[in-house]
N, C-alpha and C. Protein backbone atom coordinates (compact mmCIF):
# COMPACT_ATOMS: atom_id res chain seq x y z
N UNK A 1 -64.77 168.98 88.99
CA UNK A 1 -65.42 169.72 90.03
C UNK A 1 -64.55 169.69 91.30
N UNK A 2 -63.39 170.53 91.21
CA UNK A 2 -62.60 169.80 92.74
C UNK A 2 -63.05 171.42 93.76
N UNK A 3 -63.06 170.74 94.55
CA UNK A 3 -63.30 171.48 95.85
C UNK A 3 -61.34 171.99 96.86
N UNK A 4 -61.73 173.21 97.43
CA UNK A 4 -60.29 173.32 98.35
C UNK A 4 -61.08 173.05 99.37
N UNK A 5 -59.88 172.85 100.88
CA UNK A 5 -60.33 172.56 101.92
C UNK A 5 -60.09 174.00 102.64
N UNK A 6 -60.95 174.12 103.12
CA UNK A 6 -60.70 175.84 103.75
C UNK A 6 -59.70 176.27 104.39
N UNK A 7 -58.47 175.53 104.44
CA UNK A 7 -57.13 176.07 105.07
C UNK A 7 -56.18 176.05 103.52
N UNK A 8 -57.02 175.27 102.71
CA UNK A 8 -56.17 175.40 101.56
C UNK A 8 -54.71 174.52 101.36
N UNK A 9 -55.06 173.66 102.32
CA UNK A 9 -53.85 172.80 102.52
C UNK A 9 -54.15 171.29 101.97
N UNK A 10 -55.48 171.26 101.16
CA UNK A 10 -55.68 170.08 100.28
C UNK A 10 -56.57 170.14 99.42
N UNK A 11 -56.78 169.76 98.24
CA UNK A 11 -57.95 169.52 96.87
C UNK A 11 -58.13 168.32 96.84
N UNK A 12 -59.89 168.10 96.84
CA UNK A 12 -60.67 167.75 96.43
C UNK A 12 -61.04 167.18 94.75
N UNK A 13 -61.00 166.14 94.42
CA UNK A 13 -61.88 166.30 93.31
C UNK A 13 -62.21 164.96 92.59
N UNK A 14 -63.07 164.75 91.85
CA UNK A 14 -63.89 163.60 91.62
C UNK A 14 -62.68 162.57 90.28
N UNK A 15 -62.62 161.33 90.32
CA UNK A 15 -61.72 160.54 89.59
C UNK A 15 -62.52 159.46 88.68
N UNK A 16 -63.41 159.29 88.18
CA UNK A 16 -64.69 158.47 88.05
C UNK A 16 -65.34 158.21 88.84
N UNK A 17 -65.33 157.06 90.04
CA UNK A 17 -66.35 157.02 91.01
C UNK A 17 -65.18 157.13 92.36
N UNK A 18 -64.46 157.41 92.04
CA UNK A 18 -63.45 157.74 93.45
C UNK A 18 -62.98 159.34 93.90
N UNK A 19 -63.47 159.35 95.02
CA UNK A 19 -63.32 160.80 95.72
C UNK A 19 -61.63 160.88 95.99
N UNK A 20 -61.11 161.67 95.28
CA UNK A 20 -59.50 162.10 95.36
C UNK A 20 -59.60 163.06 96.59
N UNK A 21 -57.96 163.07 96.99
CA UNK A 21 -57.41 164.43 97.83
C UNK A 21 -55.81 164.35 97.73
N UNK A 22 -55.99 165.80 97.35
CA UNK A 22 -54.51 165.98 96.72
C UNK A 22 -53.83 167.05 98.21
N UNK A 23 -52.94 166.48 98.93
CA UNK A 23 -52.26 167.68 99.63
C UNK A 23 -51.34 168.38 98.85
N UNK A 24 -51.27 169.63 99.34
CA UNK A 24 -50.88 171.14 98.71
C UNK A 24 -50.17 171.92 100.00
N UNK A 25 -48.76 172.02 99.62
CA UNK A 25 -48.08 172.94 100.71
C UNK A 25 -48.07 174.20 100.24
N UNK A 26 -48.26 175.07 100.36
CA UNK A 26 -47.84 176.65 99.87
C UNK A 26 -47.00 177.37 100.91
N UNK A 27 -46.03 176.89 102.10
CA UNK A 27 -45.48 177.29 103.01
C UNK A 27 -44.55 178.80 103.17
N UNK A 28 -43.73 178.20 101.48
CA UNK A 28 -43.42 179.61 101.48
C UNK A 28 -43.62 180.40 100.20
N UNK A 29 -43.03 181.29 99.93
CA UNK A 29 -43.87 182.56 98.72
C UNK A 29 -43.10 181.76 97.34
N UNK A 30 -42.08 181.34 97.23
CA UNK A 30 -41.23 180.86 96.21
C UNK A 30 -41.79 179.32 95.30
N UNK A 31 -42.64 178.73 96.45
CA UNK A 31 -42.62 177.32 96.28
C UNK A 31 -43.95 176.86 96.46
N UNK A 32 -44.84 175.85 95.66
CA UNK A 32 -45.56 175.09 95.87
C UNK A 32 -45.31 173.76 96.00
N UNK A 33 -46.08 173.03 96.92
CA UNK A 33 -45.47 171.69 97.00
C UNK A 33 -46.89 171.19 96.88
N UNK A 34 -47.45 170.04 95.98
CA UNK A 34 -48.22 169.19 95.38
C UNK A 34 -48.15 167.94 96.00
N UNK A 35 -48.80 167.10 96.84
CA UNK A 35 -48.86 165.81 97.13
C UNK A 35 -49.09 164.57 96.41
N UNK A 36 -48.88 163.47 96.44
CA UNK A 36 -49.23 162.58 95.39
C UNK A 36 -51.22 162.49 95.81
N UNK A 37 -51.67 162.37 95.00
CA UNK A 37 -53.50 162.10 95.01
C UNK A 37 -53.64 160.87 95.93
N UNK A 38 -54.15 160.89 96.54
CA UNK A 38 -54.72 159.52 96.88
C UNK A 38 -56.23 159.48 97.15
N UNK A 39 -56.53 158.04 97.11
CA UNK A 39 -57.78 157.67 96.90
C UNK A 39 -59.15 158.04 98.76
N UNK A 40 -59.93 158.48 98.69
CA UNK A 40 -60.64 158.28 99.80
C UNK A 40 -61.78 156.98 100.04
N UNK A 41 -62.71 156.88 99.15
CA UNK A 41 -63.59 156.04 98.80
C UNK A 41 -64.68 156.52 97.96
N UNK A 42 -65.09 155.53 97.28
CA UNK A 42 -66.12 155.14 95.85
C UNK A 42 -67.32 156.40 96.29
N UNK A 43 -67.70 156.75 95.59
CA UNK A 43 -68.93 157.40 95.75
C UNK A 43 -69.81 158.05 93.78
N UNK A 44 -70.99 157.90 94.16
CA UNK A 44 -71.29 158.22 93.25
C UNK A 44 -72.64 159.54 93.40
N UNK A 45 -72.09 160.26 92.90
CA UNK A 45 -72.70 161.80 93.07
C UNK A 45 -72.08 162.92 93.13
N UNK A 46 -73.01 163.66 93.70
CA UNK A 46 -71.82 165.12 94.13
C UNK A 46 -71.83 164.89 95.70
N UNK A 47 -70.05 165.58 95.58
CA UNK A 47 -69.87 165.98 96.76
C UNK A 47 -69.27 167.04 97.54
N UNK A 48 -69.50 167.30 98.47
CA UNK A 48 -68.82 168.62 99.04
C UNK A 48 -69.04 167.93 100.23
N UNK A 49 -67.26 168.68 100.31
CA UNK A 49 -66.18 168.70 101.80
C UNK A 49 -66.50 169.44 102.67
N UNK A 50 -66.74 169.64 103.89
CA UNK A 50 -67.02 170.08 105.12
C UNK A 50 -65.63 171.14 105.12
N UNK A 51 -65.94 172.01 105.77
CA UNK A 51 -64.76 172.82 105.21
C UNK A 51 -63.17 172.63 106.55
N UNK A 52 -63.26 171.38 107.33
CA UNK A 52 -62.12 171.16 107.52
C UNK A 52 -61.60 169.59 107.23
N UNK A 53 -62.12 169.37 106.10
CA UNK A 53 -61.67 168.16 105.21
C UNK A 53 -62.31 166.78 106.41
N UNK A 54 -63.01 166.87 107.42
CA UNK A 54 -63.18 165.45 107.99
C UNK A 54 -64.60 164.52 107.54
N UNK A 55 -65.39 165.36 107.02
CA UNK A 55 -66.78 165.39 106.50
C UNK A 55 -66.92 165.69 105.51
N UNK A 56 -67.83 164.95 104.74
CA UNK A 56 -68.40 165.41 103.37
C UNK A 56 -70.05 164.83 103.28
N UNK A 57 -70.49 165.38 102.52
CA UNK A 57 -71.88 165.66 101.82
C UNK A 57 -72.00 164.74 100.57
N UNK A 58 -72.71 163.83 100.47
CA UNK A 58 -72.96 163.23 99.88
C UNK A 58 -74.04 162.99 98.53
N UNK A 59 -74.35 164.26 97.70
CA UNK A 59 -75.55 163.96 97.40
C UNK A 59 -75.69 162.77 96.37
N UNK A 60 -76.16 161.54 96.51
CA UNK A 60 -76.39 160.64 95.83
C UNK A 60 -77.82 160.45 95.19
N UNK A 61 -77.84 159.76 94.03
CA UNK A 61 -79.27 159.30 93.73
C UNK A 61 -79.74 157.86 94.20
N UNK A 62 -80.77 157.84 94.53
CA UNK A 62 -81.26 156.87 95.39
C UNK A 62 -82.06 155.54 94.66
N UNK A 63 -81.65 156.11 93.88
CA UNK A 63 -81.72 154.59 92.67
C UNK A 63 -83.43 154.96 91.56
N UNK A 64 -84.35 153.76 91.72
CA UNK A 64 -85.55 154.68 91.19
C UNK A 64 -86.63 154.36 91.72
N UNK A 65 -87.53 155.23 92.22
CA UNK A 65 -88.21 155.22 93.94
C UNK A 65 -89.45 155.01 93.02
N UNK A 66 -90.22 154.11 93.55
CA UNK A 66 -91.80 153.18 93.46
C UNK A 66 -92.41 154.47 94.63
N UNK A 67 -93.54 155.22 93.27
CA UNK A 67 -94.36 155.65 93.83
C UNK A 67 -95.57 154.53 94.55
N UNK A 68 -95.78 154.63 95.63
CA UNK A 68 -97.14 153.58 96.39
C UNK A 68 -98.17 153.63 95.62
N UNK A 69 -98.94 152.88 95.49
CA UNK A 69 -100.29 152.98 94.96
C UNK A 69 -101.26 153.95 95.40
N UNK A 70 -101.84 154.47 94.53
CA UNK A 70 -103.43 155.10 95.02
C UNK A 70 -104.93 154.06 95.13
N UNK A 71 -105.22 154.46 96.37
CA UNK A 71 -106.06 153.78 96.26
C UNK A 71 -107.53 154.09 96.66
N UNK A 72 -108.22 154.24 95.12
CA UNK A 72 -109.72 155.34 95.39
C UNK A 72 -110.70 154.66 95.79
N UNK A 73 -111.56 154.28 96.79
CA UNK A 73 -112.70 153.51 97.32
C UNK A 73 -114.30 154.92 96.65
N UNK A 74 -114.75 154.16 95.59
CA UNK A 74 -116.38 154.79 95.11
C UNK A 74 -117.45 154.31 96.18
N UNK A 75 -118.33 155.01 96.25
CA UNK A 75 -119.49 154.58 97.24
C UNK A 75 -119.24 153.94 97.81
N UNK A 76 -118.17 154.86 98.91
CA UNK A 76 -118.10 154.56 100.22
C UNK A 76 -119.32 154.62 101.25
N UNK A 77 -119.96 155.21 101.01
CA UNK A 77 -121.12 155.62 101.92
C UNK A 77 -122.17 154.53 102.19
N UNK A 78 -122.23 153.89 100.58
CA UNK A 78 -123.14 152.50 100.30
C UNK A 78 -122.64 151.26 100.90
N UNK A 79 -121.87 151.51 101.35
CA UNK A 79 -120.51 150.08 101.95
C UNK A 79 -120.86 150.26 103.27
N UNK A 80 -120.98 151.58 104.07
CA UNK A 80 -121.31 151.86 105.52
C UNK A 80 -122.44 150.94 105.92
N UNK A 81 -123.66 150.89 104.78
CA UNK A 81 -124.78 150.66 105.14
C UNK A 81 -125.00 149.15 105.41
């Protein structure tokens, strides 16, 4: 799932749990130039880059969420009295 950065001057893309970024020169018409990958930090989810690479979006799962209890009170009315 790799993402560009909206100047197009780096990729995005997921490594197992490590967020990559690859710089990318395209300077002139003849030549691409490829950066070595390096690592940003661990994440687990999806993500998307802010479109001038300083920010990203994180969507993570939040592990597994405890619905609260319900709690039904019967003849309530008889309890008033």
């Amino acid at each position: 799932m790799p993402f560009w950065r909206r100047d197009g001057k780096e990729l995005y893309y997921l490594r197992e749990d490590q967020l990559m970024a690859v710089p990318v020169n395209g300077a002139t018409r003849d030549a691409l130039e490829i950066g070595m990958p390096q690592s940003l930090f661990k994440v687990r989810g999806i993500v998307v880059p802010e479109t001038d690479g300083r920010r990203f979006l994180v969507l993570a799962p939040l592990g597994e969420v405890a619905t609260p209890p319900v709690t039904v009170i019967v003849n309530w009315e008889d309890r008033q009295k």
